[in-house]
Every structure is written in structure tokens, then in C-alpha cells.
C-alpha atoms as a PDB file:
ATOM      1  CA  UNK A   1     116.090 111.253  81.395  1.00  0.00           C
ATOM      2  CA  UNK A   2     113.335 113.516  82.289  1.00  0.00           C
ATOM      3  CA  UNK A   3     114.880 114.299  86.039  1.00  0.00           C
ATOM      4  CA  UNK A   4     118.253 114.865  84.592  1.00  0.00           C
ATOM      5  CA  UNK A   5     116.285 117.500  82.846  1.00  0.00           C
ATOM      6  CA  UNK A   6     116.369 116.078  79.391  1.00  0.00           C
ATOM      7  CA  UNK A   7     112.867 115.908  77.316  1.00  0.00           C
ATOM      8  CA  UNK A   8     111.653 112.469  75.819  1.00  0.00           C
ATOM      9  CA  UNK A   9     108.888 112.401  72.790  1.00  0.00           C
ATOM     10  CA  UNK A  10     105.617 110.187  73.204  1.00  0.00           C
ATOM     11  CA  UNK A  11     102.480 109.718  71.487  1.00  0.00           C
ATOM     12  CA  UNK A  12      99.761 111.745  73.192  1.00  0.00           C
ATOM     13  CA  UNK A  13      96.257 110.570  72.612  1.00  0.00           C
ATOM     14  CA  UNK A  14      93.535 113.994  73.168  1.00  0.00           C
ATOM     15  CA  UNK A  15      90.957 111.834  73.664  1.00  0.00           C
ATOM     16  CA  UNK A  16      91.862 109.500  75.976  1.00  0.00           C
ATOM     17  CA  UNK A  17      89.732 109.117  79.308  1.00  0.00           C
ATOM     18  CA  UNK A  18      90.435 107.661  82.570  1.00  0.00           C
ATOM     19  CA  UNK A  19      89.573 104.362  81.989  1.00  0.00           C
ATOM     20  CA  UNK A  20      92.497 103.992  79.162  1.00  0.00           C
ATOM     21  CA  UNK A  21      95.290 104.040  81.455  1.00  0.00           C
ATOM     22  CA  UNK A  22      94.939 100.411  82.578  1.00  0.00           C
ATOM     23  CA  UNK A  23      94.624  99.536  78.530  1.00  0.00           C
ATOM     24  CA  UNK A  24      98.491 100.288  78.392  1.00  0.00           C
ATOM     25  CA  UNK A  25     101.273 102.055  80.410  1.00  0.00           C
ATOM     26  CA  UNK A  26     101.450 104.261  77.084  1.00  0.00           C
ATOM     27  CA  UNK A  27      98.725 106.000  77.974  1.00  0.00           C
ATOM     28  CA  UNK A  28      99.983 107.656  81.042  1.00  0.00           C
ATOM     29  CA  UNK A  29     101.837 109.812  79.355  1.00  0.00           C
ATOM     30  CA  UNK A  30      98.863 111.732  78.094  1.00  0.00           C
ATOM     31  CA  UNK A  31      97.282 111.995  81.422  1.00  0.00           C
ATOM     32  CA  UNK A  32     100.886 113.033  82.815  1.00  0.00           C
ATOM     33  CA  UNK A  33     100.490 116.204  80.299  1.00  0.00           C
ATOM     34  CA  UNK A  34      96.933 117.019  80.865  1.00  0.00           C
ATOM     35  CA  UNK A  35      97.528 116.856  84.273  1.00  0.00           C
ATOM     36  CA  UNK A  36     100.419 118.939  84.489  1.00  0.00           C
ATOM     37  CA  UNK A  37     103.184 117.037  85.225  1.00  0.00           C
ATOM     38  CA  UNK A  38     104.409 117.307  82.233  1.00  0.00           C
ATOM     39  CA  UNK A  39     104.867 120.341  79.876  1.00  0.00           C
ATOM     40  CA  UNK A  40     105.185 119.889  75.832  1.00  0.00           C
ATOM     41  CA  UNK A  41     107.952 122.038  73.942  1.00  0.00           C
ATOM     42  CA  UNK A  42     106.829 120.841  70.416  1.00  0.00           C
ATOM     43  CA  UNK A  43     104.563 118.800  68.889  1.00  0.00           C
ATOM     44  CA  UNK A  44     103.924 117.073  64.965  1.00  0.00           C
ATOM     45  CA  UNK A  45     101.811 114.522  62.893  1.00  0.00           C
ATOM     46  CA  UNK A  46     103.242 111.433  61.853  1.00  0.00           C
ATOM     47  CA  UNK A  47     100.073 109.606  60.049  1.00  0.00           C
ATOM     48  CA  UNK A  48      96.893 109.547  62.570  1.00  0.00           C
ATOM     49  CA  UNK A  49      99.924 109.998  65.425  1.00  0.00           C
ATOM     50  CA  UNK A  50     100.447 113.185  67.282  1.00  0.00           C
ATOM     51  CA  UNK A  51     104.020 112.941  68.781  1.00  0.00           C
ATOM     52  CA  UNK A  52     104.993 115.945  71.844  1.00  0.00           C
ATOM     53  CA  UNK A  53     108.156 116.658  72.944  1.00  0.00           C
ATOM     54  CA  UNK A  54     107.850 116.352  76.752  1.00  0.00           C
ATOM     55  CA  UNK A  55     109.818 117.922  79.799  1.00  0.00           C
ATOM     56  CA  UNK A  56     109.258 118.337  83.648  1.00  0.00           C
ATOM     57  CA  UNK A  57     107.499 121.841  83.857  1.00  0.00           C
ATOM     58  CA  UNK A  58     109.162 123.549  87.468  1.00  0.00           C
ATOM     59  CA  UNK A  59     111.199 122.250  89.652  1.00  0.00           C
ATOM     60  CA  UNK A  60     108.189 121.457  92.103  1.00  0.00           C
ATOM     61  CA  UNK A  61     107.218 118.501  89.797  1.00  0.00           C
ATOM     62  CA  UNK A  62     110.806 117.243  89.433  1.00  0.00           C
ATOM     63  CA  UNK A  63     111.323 117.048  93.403  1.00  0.00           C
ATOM     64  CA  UNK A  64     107.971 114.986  93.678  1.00  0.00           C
ATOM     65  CA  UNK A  65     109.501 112.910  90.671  1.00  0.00           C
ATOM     66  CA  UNK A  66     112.447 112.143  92.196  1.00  0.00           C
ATOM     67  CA  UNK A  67     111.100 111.141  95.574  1.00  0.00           C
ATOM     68  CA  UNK A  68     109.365 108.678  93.897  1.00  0.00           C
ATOM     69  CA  UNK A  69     112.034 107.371  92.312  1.00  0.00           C
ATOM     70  CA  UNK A  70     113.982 107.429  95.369  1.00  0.00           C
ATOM     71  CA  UNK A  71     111.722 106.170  97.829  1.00  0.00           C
ATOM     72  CA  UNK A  72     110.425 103.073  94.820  1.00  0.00           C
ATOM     73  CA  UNK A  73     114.917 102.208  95.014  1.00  0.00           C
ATOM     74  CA  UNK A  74     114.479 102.602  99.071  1.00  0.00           C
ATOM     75  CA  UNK A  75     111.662 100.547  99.416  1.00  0.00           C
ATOM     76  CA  UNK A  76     114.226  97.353  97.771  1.00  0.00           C
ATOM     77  CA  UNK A  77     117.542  98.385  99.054  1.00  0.00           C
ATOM     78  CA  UNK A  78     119.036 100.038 102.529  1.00  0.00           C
ATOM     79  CA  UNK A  79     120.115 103.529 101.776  1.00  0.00           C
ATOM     80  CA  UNK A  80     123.325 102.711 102.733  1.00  0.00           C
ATOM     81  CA  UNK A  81     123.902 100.061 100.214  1.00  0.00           C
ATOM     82  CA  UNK A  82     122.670 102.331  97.929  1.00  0.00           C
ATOM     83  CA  UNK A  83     124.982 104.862  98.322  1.00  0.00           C
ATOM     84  CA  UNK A  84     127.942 102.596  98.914  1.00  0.00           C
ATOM     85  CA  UNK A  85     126.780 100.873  95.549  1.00  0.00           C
ATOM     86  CA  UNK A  86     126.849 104.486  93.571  1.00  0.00           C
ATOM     87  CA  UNK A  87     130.067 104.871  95.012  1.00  0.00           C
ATOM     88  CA  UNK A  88     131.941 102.156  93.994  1.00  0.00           C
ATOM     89  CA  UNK A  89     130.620 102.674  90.545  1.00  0.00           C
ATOM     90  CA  UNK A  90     131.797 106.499  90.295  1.00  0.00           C
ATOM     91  CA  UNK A  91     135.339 105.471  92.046  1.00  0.00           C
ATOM     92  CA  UNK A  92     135.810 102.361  90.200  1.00  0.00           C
ATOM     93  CA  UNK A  93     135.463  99.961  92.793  1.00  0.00           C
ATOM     94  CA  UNK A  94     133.886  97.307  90.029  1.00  0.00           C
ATOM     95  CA  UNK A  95     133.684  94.248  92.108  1.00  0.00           C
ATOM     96  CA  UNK A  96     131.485  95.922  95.130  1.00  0.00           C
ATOM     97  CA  UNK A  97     129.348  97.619  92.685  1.00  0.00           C
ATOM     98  CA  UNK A  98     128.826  94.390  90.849  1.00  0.00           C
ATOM     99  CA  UNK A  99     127.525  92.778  93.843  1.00  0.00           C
ATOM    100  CA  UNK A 100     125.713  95.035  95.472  1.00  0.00           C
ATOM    101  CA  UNK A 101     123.818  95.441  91.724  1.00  0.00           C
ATOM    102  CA  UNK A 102     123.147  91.532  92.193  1.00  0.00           C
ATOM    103  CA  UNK A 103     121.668  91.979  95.182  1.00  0.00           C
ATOM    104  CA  UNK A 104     119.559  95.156  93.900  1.00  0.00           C
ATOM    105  CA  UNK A 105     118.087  93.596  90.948  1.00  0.00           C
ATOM    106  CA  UNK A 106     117.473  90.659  92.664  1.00  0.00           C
ATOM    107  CA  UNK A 107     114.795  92.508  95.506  1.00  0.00           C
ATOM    108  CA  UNK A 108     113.581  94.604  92.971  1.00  0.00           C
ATOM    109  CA  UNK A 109     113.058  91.986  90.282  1.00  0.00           C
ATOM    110  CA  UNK A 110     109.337  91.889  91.030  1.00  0.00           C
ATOM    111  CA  UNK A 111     108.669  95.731  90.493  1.00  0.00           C
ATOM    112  CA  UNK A 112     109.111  95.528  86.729  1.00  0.00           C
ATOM    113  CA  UNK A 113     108.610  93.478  83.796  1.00  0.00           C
ATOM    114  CA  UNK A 114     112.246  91.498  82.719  1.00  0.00           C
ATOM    115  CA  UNK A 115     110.791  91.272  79.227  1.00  0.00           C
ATOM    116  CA  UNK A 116     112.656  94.054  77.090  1.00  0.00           C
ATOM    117  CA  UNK A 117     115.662  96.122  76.853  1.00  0.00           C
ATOM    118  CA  UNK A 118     113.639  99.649  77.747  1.00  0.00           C
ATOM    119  CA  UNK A 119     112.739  98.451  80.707  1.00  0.00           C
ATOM    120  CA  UNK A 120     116.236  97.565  82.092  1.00  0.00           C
ATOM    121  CA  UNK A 121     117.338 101.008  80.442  1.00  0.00           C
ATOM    122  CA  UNK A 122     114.908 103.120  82.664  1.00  0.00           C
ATOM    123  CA  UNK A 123     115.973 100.873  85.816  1.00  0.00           C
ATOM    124  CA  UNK A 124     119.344 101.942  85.445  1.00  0.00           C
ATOM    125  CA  UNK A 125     118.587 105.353  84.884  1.00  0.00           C
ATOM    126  CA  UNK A 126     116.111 105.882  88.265  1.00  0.00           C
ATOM    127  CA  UNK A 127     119.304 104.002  89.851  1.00  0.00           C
ATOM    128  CA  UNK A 128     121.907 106.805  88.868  1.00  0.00           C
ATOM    129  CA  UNK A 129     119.494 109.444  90.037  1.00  0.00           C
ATOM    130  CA  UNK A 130     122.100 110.697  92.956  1.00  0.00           C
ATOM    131  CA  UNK A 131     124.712 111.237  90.218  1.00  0.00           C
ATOM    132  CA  UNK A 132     122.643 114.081  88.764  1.00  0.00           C
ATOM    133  CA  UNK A 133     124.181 117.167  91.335  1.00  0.00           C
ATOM    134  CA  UNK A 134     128.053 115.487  90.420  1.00  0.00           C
ATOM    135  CA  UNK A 135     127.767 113.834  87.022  1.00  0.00           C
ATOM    136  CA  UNK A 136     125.947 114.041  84.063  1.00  0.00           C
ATOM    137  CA  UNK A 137     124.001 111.053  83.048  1.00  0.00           C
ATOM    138  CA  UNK A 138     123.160 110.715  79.547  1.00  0.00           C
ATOM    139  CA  UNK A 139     121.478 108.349  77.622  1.00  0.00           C
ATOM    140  CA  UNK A 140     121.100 106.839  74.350  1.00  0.00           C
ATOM    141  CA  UNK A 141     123.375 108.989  72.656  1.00  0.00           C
ATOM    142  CA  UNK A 142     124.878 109.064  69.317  1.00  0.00           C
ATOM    143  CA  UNK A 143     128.840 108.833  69.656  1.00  0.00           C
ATOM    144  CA  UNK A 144     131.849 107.309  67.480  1.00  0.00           C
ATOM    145  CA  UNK A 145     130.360 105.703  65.002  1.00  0.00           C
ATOM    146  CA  UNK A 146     127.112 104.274  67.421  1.00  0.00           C
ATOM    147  CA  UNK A 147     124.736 104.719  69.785  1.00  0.00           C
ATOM    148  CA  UNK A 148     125.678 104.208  73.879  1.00  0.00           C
ATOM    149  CA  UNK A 149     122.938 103.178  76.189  1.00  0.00           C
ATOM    150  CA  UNK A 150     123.597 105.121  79.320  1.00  0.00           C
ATOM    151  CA  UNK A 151     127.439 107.118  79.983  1.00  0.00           C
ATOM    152  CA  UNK A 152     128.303 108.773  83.266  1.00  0.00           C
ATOM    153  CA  UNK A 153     130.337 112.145  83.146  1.00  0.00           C
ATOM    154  CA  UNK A 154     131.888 113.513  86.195  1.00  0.00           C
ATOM    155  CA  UNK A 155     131.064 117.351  86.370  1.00  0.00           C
ATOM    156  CA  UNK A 156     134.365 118.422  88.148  1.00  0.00           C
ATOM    157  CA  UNK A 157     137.205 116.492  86.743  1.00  0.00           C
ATOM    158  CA  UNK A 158     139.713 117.713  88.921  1.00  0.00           C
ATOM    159  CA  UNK A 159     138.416 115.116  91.463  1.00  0.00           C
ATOM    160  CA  UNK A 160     138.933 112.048  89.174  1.00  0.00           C
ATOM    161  CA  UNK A 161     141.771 109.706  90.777  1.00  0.00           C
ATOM    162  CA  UNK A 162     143.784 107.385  88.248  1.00  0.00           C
ATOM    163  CA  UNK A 163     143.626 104.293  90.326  1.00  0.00           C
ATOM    164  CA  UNK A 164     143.228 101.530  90.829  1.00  0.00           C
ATOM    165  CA  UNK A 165     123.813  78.483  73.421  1.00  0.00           C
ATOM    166  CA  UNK A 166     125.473  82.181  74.252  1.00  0.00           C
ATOM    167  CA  UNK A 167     126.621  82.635  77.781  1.00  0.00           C
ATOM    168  CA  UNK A 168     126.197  86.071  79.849  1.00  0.00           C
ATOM    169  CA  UNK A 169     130.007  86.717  79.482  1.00  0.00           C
ATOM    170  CA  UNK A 170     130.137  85.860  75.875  1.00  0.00           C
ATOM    171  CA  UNK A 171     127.468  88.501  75.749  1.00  0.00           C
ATOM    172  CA  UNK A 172     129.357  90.779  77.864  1.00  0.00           C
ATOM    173  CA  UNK A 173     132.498  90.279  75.850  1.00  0.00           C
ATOM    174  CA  UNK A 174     130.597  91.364  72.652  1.00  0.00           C
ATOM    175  CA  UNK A 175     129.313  94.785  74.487  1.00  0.00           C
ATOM    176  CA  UNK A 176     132.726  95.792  75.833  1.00  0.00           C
ATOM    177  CA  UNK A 177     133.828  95.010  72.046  1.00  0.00           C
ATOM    178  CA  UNK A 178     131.280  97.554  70.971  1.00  0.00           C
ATOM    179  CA  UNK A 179     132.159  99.861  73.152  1.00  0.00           C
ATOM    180  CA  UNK A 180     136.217 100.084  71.994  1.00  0.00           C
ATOM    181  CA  UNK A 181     134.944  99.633  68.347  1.00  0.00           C
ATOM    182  CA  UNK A 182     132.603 102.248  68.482  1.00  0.00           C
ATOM    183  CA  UNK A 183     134.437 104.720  69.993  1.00  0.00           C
ATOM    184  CA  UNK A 184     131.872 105.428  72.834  1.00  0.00           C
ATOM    185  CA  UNK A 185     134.769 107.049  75.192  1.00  0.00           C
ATOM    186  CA  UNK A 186     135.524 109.751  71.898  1.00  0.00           C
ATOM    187  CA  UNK A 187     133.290 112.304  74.156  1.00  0.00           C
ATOM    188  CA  UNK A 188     134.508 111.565  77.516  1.00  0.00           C
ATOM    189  CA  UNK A 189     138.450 111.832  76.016  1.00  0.00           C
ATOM    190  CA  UNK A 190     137.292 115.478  74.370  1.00  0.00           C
ATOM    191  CA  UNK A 191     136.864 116.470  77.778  1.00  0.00           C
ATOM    192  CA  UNK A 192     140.302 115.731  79.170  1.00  0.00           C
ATOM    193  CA  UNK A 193     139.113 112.447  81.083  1.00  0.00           C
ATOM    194  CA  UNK A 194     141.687 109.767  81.411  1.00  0.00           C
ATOM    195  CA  UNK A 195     140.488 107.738  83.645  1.00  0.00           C
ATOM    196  CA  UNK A 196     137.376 106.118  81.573  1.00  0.00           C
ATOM    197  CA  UNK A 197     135.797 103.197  83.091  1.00  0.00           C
ATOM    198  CA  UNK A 198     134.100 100.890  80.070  1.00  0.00           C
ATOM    199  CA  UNK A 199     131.319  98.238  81.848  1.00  0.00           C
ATOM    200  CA  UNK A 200     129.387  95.366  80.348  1.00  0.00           C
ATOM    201  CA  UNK A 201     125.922  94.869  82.643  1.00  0.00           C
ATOM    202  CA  UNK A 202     124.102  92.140  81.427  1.00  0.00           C
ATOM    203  CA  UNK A 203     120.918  91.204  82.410  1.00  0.00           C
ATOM    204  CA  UNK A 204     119.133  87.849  81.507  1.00  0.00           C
ATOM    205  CA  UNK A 205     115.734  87.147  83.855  1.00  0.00           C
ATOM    206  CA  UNK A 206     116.606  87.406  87.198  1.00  0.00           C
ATOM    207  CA  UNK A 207     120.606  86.657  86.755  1.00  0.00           C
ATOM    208  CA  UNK A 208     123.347  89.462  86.061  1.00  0.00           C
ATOM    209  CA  UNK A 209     127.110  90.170  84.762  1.00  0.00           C
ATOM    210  CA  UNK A 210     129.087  92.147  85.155  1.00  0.00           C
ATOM    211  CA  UNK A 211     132.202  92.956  83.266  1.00  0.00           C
ATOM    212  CA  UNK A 212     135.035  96.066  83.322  1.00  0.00           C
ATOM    213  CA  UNK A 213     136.980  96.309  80.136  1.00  0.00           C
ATOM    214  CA  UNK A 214     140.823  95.161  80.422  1.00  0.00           C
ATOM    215  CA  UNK A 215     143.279  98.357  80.162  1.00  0.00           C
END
């Protein structure tokens, strides 16, 4: 969110010294703004919590951001699987994405904790970084008559070709069902765009599905 040039709000602790950030990966937030790395638009009290409305300060910081990110994806995938991988997605080439996302999350499993649904949400989001100069990537967005996790919009839609116990699917059949029910697509179709692609990415541990909504 915050390279795509979106701000995020965190609690920000003014006391906190160096020795907190191990205590919890909360805490690196505050050291992010004191440090400069982050800039605050806003701030306000909820009970004893101060909560700041954060945002990359110039685009300096964002560059060193975004190597990060990019060389962290790198270090657990071959750039041109990568790419090919962020392809298929954009041009609806389901299948190859779905596999080469297998093999991703499978080489990168040990980087991150599997144990909540934030954590897979920010994965995905360092993953679509590329997108950022051709699409917009937003996230967690109220739309219809919910909330989306992550939708891709292509910038230039003149380009857009009209091609071609509880299981993982079950669970996949149940998101694409929120999706349609929702109405997720209602901004995408305000824009003119057609050619919507609606995908189910499940993750459970270590194992993945992948579905594409039937047209």
C-alpha cells in the first residue's frame, strides 16, 4: 500500500527505545517515523493510543522501499519467472500464473509467518509491486455491498484484449461467490472494463488454490 503511494494508520508509541523493536514487529513502525522513513499526515487519541496516518515522505525513500521489496521476491524466485508470473496474471493466462504462484510461495514460505490473513495480504501486495507504473493496485476497499482484499486496475484500457472438514476449493468456491454477490467488479465495470478477471487464491500452510470464476 505504502509504495503504491497510499497511507496506512498505526499506533506510534513516543517513547519507545531501541530495545522495543524485538518486543513486537509493531513497534517498527514508530522507529520507521522517527527515523524518517516515514512521514505522518494526521494524527488522534483513541484511549491511551495515539494513532498517525503514515505515508512514504519523497520519492528517495520509496525507491529504497521498493528495492527491498524487490530484491526480498528476487532472493526466492528467478526474475524471469517473476515477470512471466505477473504476466500471465495481467493477460489472463490463469493456469501459468497459478503455478508459478505454487512454486513462489513454496521458496518463500520460510520468510514469513503462515499464521494470519495480514500476512498473506502484504505478500501479495510486495508481489504486484511491478504493476504499480501500468495498473493500479488497491487494497482492502469498500465496493458493492463489501470489502475486496486486493483488485488490479489496468491504467490504459485501450490495451485490454477480450480473450481467451472444508476443502481448499470448497473455500475457493465460497470467495468467488463473494465476489459475484458482492459486486466487487461494480468499480472496474464504471470504468468501461469488460474483460474482468474474478480469482480465488487460497492459502492454507504451505499448500495453495487457485481458482478463476466461470463466465
Amino acid at each position: 500500500m505504502l509504495i503504491a503511494g497510499e497511507s496506512i494508520i498505526k499506533v506510534i508509541d513516543e517513547n519507545i527505545v531501541m530495545g522495543d523493536i524485538e518486543k513486537s514487529s509493531d513497534n517498527l513502525w514508530s522507529f520507521l517515523l522517527f527515523t524518517g522513513y516515514l512521514k505522518a499526515k494526521a494524527a488522534y487519541r483513541k484511549e491511551e493510543y495515539i494513532f498517525y496516518d503514515l505515508s512514504i515522505p519523497n520519492r528517495e525513500v520509496k525507491s529504497l522501499y521498493k528495492s527491498i521489496v524487490e530484491n526480498w521476491f528476487k532472493d526466492t524466485i528467478t526474475k524471469s519467472d517473476y515477470y512471466m508470473m505477473i504476466k500471465s496474471l495481467v493477460t489472463g493466462y490463469i493456469k501459468i500464473f497459478g503455478k508459478l504462484l505454487r512454486q513462489f510461495v513454496l521458496k518463500s514460505i520460510s520468510y514469513f509467518d503462515v499464521g494470519g490473513k495480514k500476512v498473506y495480504h502484504a505478500f501479495v501486495l510486495g508481489m504486484l509491486i511491478d504493476l504499480n507504473d501500468t495498473h493500479q493496485v488497491l487494497s482492502n476497499r469498500e465496493c458493492g455491498y463489501g470489502r475486496y482484499d486486493v483488485m488490479i486496475i489496468p491504467k490504459d484500457t485501450s490495451k485490454l484484449d477480450p480473450d481467451d472438514e472444508e476443502t481448499l476449493e470448497e473455500t475457493a468456491n465460497e470467495a468467488l461467490k463473494q465476489i459475484f454477490y458482492k459486486k466487487y467488479s461494480t468499480e472496474l465495470e464504471s470504468r468501461g472494463i469488460i474483460n474482468i478477471k474474478e480469482i480465488a487464491i487460497v492459502f492454507k500452510g504451505k499448500e495453495i488454490y487457485i481458482k478463476e470464476a466461470d463466465k
